[in-house]
Protein backbone atom coordinates (compact mmCIF):
# COMPACT_ATOMS: atom_id res chain seq x y z
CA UNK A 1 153.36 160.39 111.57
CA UNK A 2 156.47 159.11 110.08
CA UNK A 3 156.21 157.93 106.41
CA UNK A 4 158.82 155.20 105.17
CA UNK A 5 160.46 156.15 101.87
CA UNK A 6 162.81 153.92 99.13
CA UNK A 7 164.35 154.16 95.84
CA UNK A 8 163.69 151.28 93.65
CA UNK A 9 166.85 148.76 93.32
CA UNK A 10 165.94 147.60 89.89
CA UNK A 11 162.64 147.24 87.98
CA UNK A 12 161.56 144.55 90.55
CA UNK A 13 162.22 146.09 93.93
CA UNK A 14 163.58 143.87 96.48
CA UNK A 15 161.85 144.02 99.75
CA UNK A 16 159.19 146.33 98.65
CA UNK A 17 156.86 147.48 100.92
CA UNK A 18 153.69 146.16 99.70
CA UNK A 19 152.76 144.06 102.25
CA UNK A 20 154.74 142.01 104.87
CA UNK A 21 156.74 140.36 102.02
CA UNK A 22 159.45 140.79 99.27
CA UNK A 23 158.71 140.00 95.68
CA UNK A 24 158.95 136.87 94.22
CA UNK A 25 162.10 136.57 92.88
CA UNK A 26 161.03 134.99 89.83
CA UNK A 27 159.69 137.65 88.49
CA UNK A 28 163.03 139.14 87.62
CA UNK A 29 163.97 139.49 84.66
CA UNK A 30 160.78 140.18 82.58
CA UNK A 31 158.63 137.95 80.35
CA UNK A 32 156.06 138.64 78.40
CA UNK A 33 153.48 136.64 76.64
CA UNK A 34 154.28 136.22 73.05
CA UNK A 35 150.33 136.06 72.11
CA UNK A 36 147.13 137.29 74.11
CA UNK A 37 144.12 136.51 71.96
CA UNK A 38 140.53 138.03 73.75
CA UNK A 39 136.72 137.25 72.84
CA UNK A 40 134.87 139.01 70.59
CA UNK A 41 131.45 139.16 68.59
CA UNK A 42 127.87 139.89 68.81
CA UNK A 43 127.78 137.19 71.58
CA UNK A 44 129.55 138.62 74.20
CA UNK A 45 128.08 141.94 73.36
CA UNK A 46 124.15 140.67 74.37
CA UNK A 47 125.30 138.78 76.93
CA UNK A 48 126.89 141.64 78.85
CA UNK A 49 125.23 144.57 77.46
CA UNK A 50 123.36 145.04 80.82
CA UNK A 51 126.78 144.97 83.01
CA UNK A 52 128.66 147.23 80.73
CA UNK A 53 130.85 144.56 80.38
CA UNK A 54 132.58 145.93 77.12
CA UNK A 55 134.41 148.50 78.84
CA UNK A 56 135.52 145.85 81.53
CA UNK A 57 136.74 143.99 78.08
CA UNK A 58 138.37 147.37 76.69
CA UNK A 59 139.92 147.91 79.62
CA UNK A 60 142.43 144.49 79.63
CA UNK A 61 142.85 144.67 75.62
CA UNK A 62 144.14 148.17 76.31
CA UNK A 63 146.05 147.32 78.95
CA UNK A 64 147.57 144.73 76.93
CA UNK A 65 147.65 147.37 74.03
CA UNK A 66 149.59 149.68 76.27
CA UNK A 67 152.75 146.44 76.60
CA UNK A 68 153.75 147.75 73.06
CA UNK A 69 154.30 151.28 74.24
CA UNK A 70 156.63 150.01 77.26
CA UNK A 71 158.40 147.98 75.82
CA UNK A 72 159.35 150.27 73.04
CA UNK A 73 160.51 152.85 75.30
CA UNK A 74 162.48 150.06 77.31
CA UNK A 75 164.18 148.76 73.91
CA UNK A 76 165.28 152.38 73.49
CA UNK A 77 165.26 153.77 76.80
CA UNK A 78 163.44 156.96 75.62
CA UNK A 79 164.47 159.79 78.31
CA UNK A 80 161.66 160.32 80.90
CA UNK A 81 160.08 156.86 80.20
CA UNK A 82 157.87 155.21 83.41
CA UNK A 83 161.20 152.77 83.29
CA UNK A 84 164.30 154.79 82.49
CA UNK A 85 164.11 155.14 86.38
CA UNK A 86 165.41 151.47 86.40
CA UNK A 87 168.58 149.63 86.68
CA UNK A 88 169.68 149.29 82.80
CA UNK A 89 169.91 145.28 83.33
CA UNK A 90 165.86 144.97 82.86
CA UNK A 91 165.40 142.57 79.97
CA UNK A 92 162.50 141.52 78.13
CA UNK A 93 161.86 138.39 76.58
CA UNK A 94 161.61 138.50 72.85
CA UNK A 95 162.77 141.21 70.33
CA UNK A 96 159.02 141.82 68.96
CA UNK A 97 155.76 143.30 70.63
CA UNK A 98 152.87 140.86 72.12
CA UNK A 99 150.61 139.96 69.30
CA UNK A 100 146.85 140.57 70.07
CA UNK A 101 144.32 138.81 68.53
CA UNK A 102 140.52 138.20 68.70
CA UNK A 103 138.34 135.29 68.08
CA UNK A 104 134.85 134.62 68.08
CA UNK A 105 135.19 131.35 69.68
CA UNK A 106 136.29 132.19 72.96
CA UNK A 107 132.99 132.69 75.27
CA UNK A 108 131.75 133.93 78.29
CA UNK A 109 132.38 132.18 81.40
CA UNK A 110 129.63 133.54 83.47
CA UNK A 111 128.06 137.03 84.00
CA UNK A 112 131.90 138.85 84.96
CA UNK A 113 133.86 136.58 83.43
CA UNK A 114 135.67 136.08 80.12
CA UNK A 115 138.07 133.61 79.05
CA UNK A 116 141.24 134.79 76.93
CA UNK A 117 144.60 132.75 75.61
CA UNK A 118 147.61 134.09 76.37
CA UNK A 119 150.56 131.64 75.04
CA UNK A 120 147.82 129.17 73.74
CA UNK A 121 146.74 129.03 77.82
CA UNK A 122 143.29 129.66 78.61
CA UNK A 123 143.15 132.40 81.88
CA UNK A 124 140.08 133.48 83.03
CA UNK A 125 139.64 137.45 84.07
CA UNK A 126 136.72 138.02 86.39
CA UNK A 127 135.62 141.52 86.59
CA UNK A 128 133.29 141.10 89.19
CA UNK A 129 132.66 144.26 91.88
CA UNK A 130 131.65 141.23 94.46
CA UNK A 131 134.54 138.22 96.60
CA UNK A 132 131.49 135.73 96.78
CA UNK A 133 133.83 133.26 93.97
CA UNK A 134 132.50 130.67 91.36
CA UNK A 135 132.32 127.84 92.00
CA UNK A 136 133.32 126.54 88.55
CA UNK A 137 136.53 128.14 89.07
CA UNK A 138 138.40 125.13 90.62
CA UNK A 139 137.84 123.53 87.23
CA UNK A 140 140.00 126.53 85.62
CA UNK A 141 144.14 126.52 86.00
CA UNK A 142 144.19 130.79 86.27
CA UNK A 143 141.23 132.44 87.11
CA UNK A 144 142.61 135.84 87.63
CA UNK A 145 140.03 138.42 89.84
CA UNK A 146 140.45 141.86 89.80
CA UNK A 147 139.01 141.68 93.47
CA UNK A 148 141.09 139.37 95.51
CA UNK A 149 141.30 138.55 99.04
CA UNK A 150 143.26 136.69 101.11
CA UNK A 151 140.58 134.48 101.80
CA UNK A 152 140.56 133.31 97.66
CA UNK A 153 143.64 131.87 98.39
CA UNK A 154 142.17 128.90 99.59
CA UNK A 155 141.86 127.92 96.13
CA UNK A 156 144.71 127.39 93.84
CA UNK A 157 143.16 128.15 91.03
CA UNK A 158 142.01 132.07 91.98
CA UNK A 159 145.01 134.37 91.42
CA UNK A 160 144.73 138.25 91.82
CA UNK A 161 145.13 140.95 89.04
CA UNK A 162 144.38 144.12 89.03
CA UNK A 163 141.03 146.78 88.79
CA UNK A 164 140.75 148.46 85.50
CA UNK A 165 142.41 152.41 85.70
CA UNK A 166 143.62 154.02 82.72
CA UNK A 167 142.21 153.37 79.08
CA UNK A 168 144.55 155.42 77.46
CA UNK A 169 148.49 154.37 78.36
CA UNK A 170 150.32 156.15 76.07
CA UNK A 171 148.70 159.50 77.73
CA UNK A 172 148.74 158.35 81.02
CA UNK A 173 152.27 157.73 80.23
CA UNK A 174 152.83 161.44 78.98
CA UNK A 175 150.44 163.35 81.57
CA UNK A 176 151.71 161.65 84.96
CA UNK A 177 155.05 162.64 83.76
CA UNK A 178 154.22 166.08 83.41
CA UNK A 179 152.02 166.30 86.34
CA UNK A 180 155.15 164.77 88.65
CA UNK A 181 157.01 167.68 86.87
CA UNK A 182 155.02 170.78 87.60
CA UNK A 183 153.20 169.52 90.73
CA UNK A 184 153.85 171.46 93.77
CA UNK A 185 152.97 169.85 96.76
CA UNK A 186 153.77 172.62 99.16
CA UNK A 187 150.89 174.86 97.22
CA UNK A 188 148.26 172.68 95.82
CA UNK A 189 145.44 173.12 98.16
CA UNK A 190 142.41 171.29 96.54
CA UNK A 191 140.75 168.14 97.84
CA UNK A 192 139.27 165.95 95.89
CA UNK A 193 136.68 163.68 96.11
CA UNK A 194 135.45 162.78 92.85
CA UNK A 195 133.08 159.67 93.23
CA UNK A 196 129.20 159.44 92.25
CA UNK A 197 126.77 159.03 95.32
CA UNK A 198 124.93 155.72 93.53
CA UNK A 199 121.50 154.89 94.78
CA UNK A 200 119.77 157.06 97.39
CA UNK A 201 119.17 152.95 99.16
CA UNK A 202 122.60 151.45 99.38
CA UNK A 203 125.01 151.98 102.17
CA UNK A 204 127.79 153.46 99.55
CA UNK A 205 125.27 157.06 98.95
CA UNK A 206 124.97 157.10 102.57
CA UNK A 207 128.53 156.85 103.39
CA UNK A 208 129.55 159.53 100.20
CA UNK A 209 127.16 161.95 100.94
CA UNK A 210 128.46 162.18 104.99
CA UNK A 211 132.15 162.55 103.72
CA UNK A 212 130.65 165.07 101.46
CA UNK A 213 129.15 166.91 104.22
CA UNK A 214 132.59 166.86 106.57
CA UNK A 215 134.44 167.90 103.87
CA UNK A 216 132.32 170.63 102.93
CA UNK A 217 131.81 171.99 106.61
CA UNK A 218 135.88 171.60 106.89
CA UNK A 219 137.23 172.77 103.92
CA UNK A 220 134.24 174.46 101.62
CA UNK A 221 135.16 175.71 97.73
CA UNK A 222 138.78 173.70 98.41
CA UNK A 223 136.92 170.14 98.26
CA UNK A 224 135.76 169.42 94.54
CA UNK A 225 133.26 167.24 94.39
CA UNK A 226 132.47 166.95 90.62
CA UNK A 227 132.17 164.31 88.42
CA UNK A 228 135.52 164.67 86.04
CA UNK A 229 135.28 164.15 82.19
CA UNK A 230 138.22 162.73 81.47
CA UNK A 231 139.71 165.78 79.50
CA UNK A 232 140.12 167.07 82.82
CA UNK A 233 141.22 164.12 85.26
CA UNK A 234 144.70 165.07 85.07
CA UNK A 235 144.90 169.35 85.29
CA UNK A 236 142.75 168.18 88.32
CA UNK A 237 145.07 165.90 90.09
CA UNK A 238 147.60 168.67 89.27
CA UNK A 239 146.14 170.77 91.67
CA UNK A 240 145.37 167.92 94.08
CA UNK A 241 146.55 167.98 97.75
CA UNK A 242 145.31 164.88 98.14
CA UNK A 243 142.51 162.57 97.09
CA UNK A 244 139.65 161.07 99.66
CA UNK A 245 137.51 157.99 98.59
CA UNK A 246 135.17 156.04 99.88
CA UNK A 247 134.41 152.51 98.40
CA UNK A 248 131.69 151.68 96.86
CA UNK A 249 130.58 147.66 96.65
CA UNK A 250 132.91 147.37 99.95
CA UNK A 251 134.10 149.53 102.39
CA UNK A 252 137.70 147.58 102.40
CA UNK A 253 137.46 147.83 98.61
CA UNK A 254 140.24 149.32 96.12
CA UNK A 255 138.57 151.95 94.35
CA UNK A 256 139.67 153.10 90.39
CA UNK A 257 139.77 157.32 91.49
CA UNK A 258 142.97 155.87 94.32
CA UNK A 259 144.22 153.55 92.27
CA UNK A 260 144.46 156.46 89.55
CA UNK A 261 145.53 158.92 91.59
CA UNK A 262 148.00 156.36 92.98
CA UNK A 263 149.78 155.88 89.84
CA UNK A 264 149.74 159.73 89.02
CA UNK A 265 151.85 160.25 92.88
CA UNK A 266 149.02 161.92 94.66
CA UNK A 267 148.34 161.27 98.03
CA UNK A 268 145.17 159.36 99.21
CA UNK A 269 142.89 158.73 101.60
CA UNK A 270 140.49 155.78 102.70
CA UNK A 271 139.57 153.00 104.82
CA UNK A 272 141.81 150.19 105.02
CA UNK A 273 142.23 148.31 101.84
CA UNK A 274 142.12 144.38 101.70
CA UNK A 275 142.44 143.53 97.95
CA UNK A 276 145.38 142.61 96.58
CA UNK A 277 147.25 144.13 92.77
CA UNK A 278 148.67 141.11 91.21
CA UNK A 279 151.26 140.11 93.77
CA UNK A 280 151.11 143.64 95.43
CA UNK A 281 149.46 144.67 98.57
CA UNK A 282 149.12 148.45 99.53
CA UNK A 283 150.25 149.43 103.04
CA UNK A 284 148.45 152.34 105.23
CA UNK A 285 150.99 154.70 106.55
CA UNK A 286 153.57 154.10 103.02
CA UNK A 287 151.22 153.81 100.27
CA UNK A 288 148.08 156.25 101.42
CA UNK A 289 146.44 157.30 104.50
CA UNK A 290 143.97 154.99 106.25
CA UNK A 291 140.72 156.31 107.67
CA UNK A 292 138.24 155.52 110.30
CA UNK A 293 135.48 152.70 109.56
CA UNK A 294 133.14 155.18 110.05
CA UNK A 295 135.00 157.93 108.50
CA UNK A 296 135.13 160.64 111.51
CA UNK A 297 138.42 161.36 111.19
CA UNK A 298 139.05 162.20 107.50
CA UNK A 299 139.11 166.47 108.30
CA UNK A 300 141.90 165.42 110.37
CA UNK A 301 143.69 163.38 108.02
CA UNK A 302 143.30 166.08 105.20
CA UNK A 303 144.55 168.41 107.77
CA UNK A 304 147.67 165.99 108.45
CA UNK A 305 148.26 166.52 104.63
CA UNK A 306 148.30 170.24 104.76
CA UNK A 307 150.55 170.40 107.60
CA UNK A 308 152.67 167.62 106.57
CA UNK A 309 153.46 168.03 102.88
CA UNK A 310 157.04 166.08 102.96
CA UNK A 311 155.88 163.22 104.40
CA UNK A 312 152.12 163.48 102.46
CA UNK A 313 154.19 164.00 99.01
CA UNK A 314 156.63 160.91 100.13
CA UNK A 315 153.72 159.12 100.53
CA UNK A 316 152.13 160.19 96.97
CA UNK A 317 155.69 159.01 95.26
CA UNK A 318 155.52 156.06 97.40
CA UNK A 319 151.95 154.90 95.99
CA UNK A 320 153.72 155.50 92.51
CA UNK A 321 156.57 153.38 92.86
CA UNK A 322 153.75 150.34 94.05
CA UNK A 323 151.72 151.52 90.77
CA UNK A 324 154.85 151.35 88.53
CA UNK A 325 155.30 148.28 89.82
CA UNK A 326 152.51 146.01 90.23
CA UNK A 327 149.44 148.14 87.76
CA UNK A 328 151.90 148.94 84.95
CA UNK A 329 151.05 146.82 81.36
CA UNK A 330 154.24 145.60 81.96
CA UNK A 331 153.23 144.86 85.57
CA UNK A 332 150.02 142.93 85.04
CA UNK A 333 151.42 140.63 81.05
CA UNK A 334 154.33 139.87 83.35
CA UNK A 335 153.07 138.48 86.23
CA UNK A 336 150.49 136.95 83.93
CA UNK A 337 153.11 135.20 81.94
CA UNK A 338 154.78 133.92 85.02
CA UNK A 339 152.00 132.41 86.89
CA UNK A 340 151.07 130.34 83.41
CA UNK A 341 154.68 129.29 83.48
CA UNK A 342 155.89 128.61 87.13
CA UNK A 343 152.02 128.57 88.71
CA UNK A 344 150.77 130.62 91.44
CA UNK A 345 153.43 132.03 93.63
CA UNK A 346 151.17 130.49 96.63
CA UNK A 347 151.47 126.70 95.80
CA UNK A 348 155.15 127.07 94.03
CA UNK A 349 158.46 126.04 95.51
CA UNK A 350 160.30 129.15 95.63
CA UNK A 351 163.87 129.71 95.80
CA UNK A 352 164.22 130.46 99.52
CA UNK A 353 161.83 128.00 101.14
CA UNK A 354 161.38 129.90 104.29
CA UNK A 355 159.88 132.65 102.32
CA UNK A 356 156.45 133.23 103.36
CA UNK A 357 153.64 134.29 100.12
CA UNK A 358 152.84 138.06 100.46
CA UNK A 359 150.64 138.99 103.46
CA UNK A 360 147.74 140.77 104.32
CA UNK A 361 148.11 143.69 106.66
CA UNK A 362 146.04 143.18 110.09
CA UNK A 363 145.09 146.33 111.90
């Protein structure tokens, strides 16, 4: 298998391989909201408490949390920074930090949604696992879902963001640094596969526990199938040949563990993925390995890793460079920012109108 490599340009990479498309050339330079302002109180707290739906809420404040961080080390180009790798022409918008506020009087939309203001614009993050959409959405300008399909674009309103990853940015920012540094991808030998089984009823235990049970048979002490406190997510992905998920509410789903291992270079595994990162849209064969429906093939594919490293590690960086680019905190406030200001890159006028809106790969 031949694996397609690139250097980014600038901080916005032309022609990026993300999908069948190049990126929207008004994202360049960067902008950032001057003021995100998120719900809070005793409210929201009930009214979610049974969906966990404060860490969905930590998760964005934190990512927005995190802008400070990057664009500090942008001001001052701080020497292994996630952006000293860029052309020295970035620019952001403003000479002080986002401002983030809370207020009691923002609400909850509906059980996975939450309205925030960023720039005195209400946008609407749903957090919901599920694509079935709401149908109150078409009475909302941005209603951003972290799980976006093509078919959502039917409906101008419904933009994609992102799934939640890291909580902590300025370690993430320190620890895939260091991990890109002493990684060795010609001798790392473990597998991991570091997902819960969920309910002994649903389709996602059944399909876990099988990979489990190839991986086992294949590769037995090598494949590590324990849950990971977070004090030791990244000495494990360290040691990672490469990382194998299965999806949980969908088989075509993005799930956190690749998206995290993603943004720390390793390479992954899984089916096909359909949903979209902000204006980003991972390709099997640059950005991870793609898998069977029915999984069969993964030994083979974990086996393609061992005897492949190059190409498996080009792959891994590859995945990175997508991260850096669409997952960042820069990433997601900037792509924010521009959809409240120029709309959603789907309905716009662009500046070449023969350019066709990012694309979905079709096996």
């Amino acid at each position: 298998m031949e694996v397609t490599t690139y250097a980014p340009a600038d901080w916005r990479i032309s022609g990026h391989k993300g999908g069948d498309f190049e990126t929207p050339p008004q994202l360049k330079p960067l902008t950032l909201p001057r003021e995100i302002v998120f719900p809070m109180g005793p409210e929201l707290k009930e009214y979610y408490e049974w969906y966990k739906f404060d860490h969905h809420i930590s998760s964005i404040i934190n990512l927005a949390r995190g802008l400070a961080d990057d664009v500090w080390r942008l001001k001052d180009q701080k020497p292994g920074g996630n952006y000293k790798r860029s052309c020295p022409e970035i620019v952001v918008d403003g000479s002080t930090p986002t401002v983030i506020k809370e207020s009691e009087d923002l609400k909850p939309v509906d059980w996975s949604s939450f309205s925030c203001l960023v720039d005195g614009t209400e946008v609407i993050f749903d957090t919901s696992d599920w694509h079935v959409v709401n149908g109150d959405s078409v009475n909302h300008k941005h209603w951003l879902r972290m799980r976006y399909i093509s078919s959502h674009r039917v409906t101008p309103s419904l933009g994609p963001f992102v799934i939640e990853t890291f909580q902590d940015w300025a370690h993430y920012e320190v620890a895939q640094r260091e991990i890109r540094e002493k990684r060795d991808p010609m001798t790392v030998t473990k597998i991991l596969n570091n997902q819960p089984l969920g309910c002994d009823f649903d389709s996602r235990y059944r399909r876990r526990l099988m990979v489990r049970g190839m991986l086992h048979s294949s590769f037995g002490d090598r494949a590590d199938f324990d849950w990971t406190p977070p004090d030791q997510f990244y000495a494990k992905a360290e040691k990672a040949l490469c990382y194998v998920s299965v999806p949980g509410s969908y088989q075509n789903s993005l799930d956190r563990g690749q998206l995290q291992m993603m943004g720390l270079g390793i390479p992954t595994i899984s089916p096909i993925v359909y949903e979209q990162c902000c204006y980003g849209m991972l390709q099997p064969g640059i950005h991870y390995l793609a898998c069977r429906h029915d999984y069969k093939d993964i030994p083979d594919l974990v086996a393609w890793c061992e005897k492949n490293r190059a190409e498996a590690a080009a792959m891994g960086h590859n995945a990175w460079l997508f991260f850096q680019e669409f997952c960042t905190p820069l990433a997601c406030w900037s792509y924010v920012k521009d959809r409240i200001d120029n709309g959603s890159w789907y309905t716009r006028d662009t500046l070449d109108n023969d350019l066709s809106p990012p694309g979905l790969y079709k096996p």
